[in-house]
PDB file of N, CA and C in Angstrom:
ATOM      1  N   UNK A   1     -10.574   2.663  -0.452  1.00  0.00           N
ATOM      2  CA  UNK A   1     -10.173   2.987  -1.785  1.00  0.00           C
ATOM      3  C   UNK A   1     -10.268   1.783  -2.707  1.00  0.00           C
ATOM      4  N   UNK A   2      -9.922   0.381  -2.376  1.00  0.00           N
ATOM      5  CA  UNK A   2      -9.930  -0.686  -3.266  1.00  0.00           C
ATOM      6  C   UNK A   2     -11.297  -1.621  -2.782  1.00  0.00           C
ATOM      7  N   UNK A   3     -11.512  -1.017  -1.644  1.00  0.00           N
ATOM      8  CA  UNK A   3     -12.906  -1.846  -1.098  1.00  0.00           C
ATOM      9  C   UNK A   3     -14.347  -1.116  -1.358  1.00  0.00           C
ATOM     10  N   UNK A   4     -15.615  -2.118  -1.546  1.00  0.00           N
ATOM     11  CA  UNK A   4     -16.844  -1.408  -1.812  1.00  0.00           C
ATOM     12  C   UNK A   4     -17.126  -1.546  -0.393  1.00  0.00           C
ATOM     13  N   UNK A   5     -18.117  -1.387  -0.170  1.00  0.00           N
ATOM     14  CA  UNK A   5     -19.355  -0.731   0.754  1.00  0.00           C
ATOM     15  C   UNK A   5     -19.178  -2.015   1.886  1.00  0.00           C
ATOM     16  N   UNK A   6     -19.150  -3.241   1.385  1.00  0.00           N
ATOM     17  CA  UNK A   6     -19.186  -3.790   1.707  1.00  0.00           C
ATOM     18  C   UNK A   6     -18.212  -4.928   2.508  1.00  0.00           C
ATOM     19  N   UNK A   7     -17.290  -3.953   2.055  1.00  0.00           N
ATOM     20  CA  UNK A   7     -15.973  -4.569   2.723  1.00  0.00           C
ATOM     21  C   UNK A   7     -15.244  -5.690   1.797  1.00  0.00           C
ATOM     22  N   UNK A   8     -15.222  -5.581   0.845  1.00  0.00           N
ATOM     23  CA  UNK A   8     -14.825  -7.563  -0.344  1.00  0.00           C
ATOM     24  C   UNK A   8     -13.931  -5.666  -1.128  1.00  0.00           C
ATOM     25  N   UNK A   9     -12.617  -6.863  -1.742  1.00  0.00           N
ATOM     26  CA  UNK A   9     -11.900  -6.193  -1.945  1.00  0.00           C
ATOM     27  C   UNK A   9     -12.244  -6.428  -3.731  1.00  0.00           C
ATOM     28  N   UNK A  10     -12.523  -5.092  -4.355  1.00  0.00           N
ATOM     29  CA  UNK A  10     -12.658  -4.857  -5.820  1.00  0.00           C
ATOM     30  C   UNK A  10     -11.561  -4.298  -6.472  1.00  0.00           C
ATOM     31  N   UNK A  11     -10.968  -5.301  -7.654  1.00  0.00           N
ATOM     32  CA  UNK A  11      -9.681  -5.360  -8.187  1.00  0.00           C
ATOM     33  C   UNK A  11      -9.787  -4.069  -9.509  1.00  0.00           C
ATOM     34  N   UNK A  12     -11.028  -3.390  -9.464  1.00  0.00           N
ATOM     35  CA  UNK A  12     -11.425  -2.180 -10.466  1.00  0.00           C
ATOM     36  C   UNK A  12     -11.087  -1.520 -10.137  1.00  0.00           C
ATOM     37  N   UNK A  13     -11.520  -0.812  -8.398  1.00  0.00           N
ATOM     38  CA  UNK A  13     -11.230   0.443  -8.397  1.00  0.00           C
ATOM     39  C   UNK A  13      -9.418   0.009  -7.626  1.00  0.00           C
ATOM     40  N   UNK A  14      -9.123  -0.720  -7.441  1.00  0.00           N
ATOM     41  CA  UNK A  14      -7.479  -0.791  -7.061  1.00  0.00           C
ATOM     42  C   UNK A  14      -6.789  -0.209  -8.380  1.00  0.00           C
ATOM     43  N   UNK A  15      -7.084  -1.017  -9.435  1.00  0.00           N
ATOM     44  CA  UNK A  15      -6.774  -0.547 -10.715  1.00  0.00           C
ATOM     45  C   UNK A  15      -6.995   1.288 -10.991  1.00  0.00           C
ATOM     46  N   UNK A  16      -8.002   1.427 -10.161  1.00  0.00           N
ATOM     47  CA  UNK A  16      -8.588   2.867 -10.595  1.00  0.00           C
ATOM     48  C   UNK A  16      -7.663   4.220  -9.481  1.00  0.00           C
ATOM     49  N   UNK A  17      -7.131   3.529  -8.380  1.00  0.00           N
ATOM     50  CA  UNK A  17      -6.349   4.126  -7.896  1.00  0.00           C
ATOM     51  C   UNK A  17      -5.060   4.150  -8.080  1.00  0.00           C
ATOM     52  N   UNK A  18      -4.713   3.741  -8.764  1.00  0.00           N
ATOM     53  CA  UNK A  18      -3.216   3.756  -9.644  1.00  0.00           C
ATOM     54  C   UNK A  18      -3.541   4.154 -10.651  1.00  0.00           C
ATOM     55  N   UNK A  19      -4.295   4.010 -11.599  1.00  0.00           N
ATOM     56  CA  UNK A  19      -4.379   4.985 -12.714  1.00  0.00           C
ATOM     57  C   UNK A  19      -4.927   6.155 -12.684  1.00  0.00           C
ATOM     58  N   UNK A  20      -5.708   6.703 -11.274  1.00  0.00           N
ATOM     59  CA  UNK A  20      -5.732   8.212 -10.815  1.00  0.00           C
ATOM     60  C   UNK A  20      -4.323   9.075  -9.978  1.00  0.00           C
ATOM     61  N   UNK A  21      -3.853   8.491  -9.438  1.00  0.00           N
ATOM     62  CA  UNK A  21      -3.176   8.756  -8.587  1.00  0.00           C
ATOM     63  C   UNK A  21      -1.421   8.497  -8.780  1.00  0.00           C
ATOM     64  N   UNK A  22      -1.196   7.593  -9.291  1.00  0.00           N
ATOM     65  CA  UNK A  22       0.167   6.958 -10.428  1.00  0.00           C
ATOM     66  C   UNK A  22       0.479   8.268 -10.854  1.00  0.00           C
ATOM     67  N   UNK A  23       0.924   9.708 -10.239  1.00  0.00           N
ATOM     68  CA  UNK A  23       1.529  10.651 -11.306  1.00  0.00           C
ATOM     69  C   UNK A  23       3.076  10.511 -11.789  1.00  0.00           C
ATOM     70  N   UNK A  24       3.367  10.300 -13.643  1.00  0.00           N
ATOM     71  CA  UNK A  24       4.334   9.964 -14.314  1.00  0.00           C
ATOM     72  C   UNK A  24       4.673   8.111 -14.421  1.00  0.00           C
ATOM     73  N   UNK A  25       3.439   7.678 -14.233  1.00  0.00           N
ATOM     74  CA  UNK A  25       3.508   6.420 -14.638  1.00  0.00           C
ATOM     75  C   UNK A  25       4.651   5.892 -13.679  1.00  0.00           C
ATOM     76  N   UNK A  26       4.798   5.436 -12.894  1.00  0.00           N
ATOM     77  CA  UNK A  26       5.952   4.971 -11.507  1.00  0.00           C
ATOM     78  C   UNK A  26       5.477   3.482 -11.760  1.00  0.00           C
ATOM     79  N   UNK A  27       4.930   2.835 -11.902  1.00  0.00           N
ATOM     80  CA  UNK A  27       4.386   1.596 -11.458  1.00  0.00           C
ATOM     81  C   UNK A  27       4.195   1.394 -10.006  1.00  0.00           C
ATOM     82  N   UNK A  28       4.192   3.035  -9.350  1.00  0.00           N
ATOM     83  CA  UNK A  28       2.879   2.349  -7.904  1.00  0.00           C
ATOM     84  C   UNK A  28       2.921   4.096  -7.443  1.00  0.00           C
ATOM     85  N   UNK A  29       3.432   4.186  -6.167  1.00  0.00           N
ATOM     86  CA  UNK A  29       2.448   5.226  -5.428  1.00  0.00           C
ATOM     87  C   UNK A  29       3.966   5.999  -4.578  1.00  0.00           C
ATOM     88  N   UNK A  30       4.565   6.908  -4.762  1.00  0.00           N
ATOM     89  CA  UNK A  30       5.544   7.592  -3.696  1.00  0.00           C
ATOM     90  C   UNK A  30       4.182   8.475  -2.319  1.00  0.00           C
ATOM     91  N   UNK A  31       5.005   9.095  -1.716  1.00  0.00           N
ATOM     92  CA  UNK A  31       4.499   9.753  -0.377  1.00  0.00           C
ATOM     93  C   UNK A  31       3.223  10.543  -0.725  1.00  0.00           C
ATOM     94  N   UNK A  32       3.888  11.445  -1.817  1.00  0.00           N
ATOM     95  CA  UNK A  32       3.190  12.837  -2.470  1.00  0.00           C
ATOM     96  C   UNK A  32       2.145  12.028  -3.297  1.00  0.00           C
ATOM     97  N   UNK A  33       2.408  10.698  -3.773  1.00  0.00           N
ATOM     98  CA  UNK A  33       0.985  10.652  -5.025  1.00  0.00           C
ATOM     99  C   UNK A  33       0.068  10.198  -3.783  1.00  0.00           C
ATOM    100  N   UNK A  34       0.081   9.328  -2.345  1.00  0.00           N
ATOM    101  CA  UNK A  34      -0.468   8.677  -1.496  1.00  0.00           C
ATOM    102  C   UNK A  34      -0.807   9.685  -1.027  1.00  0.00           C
ATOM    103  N   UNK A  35       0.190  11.083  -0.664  1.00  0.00           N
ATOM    104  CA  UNK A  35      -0.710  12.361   0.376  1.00  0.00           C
ATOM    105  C   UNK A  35      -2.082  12.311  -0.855  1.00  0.00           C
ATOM    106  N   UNK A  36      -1.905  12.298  -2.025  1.00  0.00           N
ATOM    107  CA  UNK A  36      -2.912  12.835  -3.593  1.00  0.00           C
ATOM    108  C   UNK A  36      -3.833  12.183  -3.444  1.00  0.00           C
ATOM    109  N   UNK A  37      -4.037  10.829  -2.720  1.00  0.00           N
ATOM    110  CA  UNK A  37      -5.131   9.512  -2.783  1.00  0.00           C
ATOM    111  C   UNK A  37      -5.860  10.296  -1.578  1.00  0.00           C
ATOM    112  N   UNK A  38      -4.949   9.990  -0.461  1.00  0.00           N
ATOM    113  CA  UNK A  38      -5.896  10.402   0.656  1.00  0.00           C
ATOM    114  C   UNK A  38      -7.105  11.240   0.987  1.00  0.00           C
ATOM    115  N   UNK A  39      -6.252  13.028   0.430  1.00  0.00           N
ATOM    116  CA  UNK A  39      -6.951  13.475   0.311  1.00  0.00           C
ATOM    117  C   UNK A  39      -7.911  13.670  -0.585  1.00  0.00           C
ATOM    118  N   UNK A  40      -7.486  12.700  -2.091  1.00  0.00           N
ATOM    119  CA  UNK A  40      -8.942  13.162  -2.957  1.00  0.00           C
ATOM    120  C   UNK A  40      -9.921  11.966  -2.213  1.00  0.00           C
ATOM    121  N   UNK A  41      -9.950  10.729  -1.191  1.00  0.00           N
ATOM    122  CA  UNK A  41     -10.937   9.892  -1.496  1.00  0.00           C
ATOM    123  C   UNK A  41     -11.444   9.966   0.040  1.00  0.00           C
ATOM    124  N   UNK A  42     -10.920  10.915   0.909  1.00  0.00           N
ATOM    125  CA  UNK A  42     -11.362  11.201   1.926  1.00  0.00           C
ATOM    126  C   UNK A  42     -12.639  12.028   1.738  1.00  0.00           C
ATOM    127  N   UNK A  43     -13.723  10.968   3.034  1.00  0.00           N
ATOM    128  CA  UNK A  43     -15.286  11.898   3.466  1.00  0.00           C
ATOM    129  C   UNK A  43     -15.186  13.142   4.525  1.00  0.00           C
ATOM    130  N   UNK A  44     -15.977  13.773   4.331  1.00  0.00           N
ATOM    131  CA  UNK A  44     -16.167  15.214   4.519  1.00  0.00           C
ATOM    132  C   UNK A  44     -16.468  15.215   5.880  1.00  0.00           C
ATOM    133  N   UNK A  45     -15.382  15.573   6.770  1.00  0.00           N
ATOM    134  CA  UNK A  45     -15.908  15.655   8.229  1.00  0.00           C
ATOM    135  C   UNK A  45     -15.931  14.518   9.197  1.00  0.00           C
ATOM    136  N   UNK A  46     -14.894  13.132   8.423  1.00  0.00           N
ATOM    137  CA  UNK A  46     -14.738  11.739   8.795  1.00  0.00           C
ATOM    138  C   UNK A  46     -13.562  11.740   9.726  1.00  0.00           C
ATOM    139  N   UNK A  47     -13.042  12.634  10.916  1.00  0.00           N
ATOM    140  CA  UNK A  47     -12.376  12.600  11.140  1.00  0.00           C
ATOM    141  C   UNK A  47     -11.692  11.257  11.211  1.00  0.00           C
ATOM    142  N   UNK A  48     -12.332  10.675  11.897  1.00  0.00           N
ATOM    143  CA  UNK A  48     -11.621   9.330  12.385  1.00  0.00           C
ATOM    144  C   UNK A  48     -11.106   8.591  11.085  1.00  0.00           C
ATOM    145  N   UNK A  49     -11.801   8.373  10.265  1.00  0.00           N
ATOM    146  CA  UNK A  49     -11.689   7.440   8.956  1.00  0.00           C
ATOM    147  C   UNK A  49     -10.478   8.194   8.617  1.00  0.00           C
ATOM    148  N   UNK A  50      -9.889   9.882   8.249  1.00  0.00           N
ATOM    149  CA  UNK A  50      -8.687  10.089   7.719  1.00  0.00           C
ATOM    150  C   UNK A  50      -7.707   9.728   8.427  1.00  0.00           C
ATOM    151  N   UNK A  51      -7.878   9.360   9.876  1.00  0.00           N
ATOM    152  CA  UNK A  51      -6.743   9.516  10.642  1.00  0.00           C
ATOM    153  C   UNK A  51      -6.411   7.925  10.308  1.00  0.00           C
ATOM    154  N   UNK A  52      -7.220   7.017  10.405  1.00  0.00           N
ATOM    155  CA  UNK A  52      -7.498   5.119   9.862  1.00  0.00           C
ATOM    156  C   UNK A  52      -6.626   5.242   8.902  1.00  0.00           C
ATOM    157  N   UNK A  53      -7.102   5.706   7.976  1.00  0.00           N
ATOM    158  CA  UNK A  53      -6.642   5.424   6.363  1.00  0.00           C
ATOM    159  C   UNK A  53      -5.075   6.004   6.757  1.00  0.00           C
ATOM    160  N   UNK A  54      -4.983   7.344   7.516  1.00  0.00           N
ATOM    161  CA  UNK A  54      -3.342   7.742   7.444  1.00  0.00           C
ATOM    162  C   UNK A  54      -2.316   6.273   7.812  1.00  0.00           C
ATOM    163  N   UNK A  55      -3.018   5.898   9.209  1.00  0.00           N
ATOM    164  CA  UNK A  55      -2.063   4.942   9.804  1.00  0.00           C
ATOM    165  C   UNK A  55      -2.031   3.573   9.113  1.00  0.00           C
ATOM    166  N   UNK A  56      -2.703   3.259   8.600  1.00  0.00           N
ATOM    167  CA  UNK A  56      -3.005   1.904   7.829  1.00  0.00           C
ATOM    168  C   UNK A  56      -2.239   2.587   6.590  1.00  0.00           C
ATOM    169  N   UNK A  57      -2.237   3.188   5.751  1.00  0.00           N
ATOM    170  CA  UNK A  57      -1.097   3.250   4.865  1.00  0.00           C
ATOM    171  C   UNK A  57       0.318   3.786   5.303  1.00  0.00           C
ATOM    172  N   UNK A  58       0.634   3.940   6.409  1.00  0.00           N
ATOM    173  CA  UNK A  58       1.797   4.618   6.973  1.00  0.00           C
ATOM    174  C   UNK A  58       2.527   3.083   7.119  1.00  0.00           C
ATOM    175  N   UNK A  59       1.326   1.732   7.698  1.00  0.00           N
ATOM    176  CA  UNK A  59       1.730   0.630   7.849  1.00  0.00           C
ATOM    177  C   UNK A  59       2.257  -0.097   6.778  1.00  0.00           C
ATOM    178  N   UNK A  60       1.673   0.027   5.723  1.00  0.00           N
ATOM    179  CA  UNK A  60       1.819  -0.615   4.582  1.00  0.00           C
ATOM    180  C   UNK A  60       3.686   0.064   4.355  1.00  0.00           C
ATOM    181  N   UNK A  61       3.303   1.138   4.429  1.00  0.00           N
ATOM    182  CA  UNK A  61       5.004   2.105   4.017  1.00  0.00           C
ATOM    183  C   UNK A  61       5.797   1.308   4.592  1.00  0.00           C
ATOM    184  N   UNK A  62       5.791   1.293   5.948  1.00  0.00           N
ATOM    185  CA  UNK A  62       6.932   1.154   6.928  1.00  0.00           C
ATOM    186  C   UNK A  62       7.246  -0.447   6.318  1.00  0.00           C
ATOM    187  N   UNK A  63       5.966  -1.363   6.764  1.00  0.00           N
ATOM    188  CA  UNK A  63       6.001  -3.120   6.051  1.00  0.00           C
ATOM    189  C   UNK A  63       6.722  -2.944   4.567  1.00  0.00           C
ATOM    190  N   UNK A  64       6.891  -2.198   3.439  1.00  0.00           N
ATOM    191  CA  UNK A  64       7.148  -2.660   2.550  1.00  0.00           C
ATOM    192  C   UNK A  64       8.718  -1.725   2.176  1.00  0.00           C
ATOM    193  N   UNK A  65       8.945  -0.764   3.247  1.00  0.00           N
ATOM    194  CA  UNK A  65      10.063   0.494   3.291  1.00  0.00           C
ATOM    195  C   UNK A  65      10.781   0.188   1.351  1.00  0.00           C
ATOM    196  N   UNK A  66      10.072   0.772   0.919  1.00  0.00           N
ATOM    197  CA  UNK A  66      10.706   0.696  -0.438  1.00  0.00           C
ATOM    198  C   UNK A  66      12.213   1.495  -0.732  1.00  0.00           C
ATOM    199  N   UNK A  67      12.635   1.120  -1.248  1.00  0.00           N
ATOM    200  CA  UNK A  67      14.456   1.541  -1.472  1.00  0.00           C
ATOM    201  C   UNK A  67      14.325   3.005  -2.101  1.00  0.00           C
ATOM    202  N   UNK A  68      13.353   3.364  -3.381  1.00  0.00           N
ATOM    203  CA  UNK A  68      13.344   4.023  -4.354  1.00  0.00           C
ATOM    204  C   UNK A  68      12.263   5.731  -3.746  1.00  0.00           C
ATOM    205  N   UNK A  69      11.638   4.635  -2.900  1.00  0.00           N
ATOM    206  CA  UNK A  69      10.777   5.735  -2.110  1.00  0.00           C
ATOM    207  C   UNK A  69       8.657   5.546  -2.506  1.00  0.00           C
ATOM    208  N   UNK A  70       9.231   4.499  -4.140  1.00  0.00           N
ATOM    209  CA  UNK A  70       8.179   3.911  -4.198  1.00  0.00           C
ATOM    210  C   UNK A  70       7.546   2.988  -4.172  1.00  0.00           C
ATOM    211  N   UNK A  71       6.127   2.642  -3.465  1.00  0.00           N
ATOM    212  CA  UNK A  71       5.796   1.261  -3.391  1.00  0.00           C
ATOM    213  C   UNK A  71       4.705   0.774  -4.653  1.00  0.00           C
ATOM    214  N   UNK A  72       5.638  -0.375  -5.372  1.00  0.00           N
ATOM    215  CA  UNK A  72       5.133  -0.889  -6.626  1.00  0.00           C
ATOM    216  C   UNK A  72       3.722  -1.368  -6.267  1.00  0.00           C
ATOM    217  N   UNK A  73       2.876  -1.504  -7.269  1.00  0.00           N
ATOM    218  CA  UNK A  73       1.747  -1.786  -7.044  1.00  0.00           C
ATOM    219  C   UNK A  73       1.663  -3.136  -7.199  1.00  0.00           C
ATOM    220  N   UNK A  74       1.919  -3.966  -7.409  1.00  0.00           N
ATOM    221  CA  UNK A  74       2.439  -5.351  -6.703  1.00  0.00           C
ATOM    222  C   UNK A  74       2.490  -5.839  -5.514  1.00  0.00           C
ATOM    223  N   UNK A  75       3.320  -5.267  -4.803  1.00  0.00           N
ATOM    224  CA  UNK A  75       3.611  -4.651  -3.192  1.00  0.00           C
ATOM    225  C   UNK A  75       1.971  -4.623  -2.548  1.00  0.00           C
ATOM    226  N   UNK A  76       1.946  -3.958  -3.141  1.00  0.00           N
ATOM    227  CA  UNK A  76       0.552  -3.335  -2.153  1.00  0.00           C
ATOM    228  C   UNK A  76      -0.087  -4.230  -2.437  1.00  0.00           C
ATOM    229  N   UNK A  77      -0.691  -5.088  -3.679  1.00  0.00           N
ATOM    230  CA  UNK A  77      -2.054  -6.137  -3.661  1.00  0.00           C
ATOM    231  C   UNK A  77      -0.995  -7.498  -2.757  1.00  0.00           C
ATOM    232  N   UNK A  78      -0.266  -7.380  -2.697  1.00  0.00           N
ATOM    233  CA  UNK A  78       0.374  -8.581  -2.236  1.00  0.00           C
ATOM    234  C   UNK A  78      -0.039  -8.133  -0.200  1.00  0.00           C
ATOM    235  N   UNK A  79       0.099  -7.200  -0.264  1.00  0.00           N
ATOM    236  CA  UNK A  79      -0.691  -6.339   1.128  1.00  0.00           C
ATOM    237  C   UNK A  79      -2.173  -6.434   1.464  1.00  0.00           C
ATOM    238  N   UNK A  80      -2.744  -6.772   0.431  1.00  0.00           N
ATOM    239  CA  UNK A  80      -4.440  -6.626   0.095  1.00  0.00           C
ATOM    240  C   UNK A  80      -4.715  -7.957   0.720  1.00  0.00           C
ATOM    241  N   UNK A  81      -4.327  -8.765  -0.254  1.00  0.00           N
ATOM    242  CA  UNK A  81      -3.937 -10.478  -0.039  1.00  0.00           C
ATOM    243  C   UNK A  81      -3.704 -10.997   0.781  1.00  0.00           C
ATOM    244  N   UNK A  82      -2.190 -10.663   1.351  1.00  0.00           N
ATOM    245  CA  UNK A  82      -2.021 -11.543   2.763  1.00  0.00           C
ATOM    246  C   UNK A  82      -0.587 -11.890   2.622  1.00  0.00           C
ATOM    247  N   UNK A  83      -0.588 -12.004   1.088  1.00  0.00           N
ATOM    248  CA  UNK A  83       0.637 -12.825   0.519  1.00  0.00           C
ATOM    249  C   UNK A  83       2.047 -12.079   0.910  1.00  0.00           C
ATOM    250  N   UNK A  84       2.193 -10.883   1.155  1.00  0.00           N
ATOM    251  CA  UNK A  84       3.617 -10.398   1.604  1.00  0.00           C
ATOM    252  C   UNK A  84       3.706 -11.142   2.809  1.00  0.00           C
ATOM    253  N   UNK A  85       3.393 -11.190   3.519  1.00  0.00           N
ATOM    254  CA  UNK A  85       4.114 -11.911   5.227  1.00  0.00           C
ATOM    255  C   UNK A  85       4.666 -13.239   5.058  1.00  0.00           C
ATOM    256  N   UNK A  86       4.161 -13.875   3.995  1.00  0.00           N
ATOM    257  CA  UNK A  86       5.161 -15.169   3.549  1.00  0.00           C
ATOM    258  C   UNK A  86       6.603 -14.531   2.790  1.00  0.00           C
ATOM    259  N   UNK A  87       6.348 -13.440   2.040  1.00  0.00           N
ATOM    260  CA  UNK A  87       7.375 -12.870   1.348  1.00  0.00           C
ATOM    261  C   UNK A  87       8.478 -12.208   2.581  1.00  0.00           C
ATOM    262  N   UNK A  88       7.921 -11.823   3.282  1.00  0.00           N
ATOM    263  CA  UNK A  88       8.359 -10.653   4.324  1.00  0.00           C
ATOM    264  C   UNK A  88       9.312 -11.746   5.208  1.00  0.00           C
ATOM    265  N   UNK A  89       8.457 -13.783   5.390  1.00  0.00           N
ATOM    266  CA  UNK A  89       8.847 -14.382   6.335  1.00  0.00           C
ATOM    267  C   UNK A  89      10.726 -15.163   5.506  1.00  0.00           C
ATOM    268  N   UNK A  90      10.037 -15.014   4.345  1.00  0.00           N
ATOM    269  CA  UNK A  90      11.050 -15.368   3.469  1.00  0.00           C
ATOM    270  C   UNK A  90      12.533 -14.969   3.462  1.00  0.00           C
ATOM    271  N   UNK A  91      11.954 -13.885   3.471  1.00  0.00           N
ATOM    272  CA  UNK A  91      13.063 -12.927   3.455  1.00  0.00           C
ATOM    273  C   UNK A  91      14.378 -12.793   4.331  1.00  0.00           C
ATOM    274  N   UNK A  92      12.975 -12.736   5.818  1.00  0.00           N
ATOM    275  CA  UNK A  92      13.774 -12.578   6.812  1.00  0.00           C
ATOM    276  C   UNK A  92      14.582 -14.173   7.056  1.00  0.00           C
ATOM    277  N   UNK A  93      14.258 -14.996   6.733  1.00  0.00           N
ATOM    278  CA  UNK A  93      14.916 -16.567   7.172  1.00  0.00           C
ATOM    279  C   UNK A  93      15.980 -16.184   6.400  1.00  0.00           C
ATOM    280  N   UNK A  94      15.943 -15.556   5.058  1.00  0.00           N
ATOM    281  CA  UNK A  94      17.416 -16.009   4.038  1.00  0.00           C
ATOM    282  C   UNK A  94      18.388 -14.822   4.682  1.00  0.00           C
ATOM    283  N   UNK A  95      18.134 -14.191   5.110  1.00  0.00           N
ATOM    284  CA  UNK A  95      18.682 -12.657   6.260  1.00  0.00           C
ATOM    285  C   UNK A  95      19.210 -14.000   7.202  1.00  0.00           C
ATOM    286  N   UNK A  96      18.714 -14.167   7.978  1.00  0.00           N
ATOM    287  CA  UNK A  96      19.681 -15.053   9.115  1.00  0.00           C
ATOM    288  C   UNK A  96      20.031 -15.807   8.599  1.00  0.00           C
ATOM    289  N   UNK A  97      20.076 -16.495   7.581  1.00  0.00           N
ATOM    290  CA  UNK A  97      20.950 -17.421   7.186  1.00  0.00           C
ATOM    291  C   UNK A  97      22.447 -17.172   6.800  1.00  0.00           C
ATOM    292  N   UNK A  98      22.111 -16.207   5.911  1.00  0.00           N
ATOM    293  CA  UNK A  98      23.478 -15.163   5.430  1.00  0.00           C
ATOM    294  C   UNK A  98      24.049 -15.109   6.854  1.00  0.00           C
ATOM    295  N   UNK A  99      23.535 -14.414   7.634  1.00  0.00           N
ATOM    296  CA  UNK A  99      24.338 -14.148   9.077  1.00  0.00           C
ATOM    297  C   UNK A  99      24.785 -15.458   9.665  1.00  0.00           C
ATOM    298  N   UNK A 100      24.185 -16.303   9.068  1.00  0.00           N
ATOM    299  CA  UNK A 100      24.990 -17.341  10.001  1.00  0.00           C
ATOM    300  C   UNK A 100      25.927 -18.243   9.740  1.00  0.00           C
ATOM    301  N   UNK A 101      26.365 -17.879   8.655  1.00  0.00           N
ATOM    302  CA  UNK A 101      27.616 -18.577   8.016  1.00  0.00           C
ATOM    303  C   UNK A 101      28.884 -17.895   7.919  1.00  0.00           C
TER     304      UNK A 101
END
């Protein structure tokens, strides 16, 4: 969906899947607009590729478990990137820290 043909990640159509799929302007993506992605950008008879794309965004869900139910689109390029697992590592250190005082 945010990648061409070629595998290099294009910051157009990322843009283009939030502004297709974004229903009521959320600033990112709940369950129902992501079931809406899947199936509009799924190939015809790809079994394997829908079942890919299910679990690889099921991953992203679970990695980013949003409070609201939605994951900001922030979130997700920070997923694209790399850059959440420093956020994610962050997090978790200031979590045990709290616990340990």
């Amino acid at each position: 969906m945010s990648y061409d043909a070629e595998g290099r990640f294009s910051p157009q159509n990322f843009e283009n899947l939030f502004a297709k799929y974004d229903v009521g302007d959320k600033g990112g993506l709940d369950l129902l607009d992501l079931a809406r992605a899947l199936k509009g950008q799924r190939f015809a008879f790809d079994f394997f590729g829908w079942s890919a794309a299910f679990l690889e965004w099921l991953a992203v869900y679970l990695l980013l478990w949003p409070e609201d139910g939605v994951m900001r689109k922030e979130d997700i390029r920070r997923v694209f990137d790399g850059s959440i697992f420093q956020q994610k590592a962050d997090e978790y250190a200031e979590e045990c820290a709290r616990q340990d005082m």
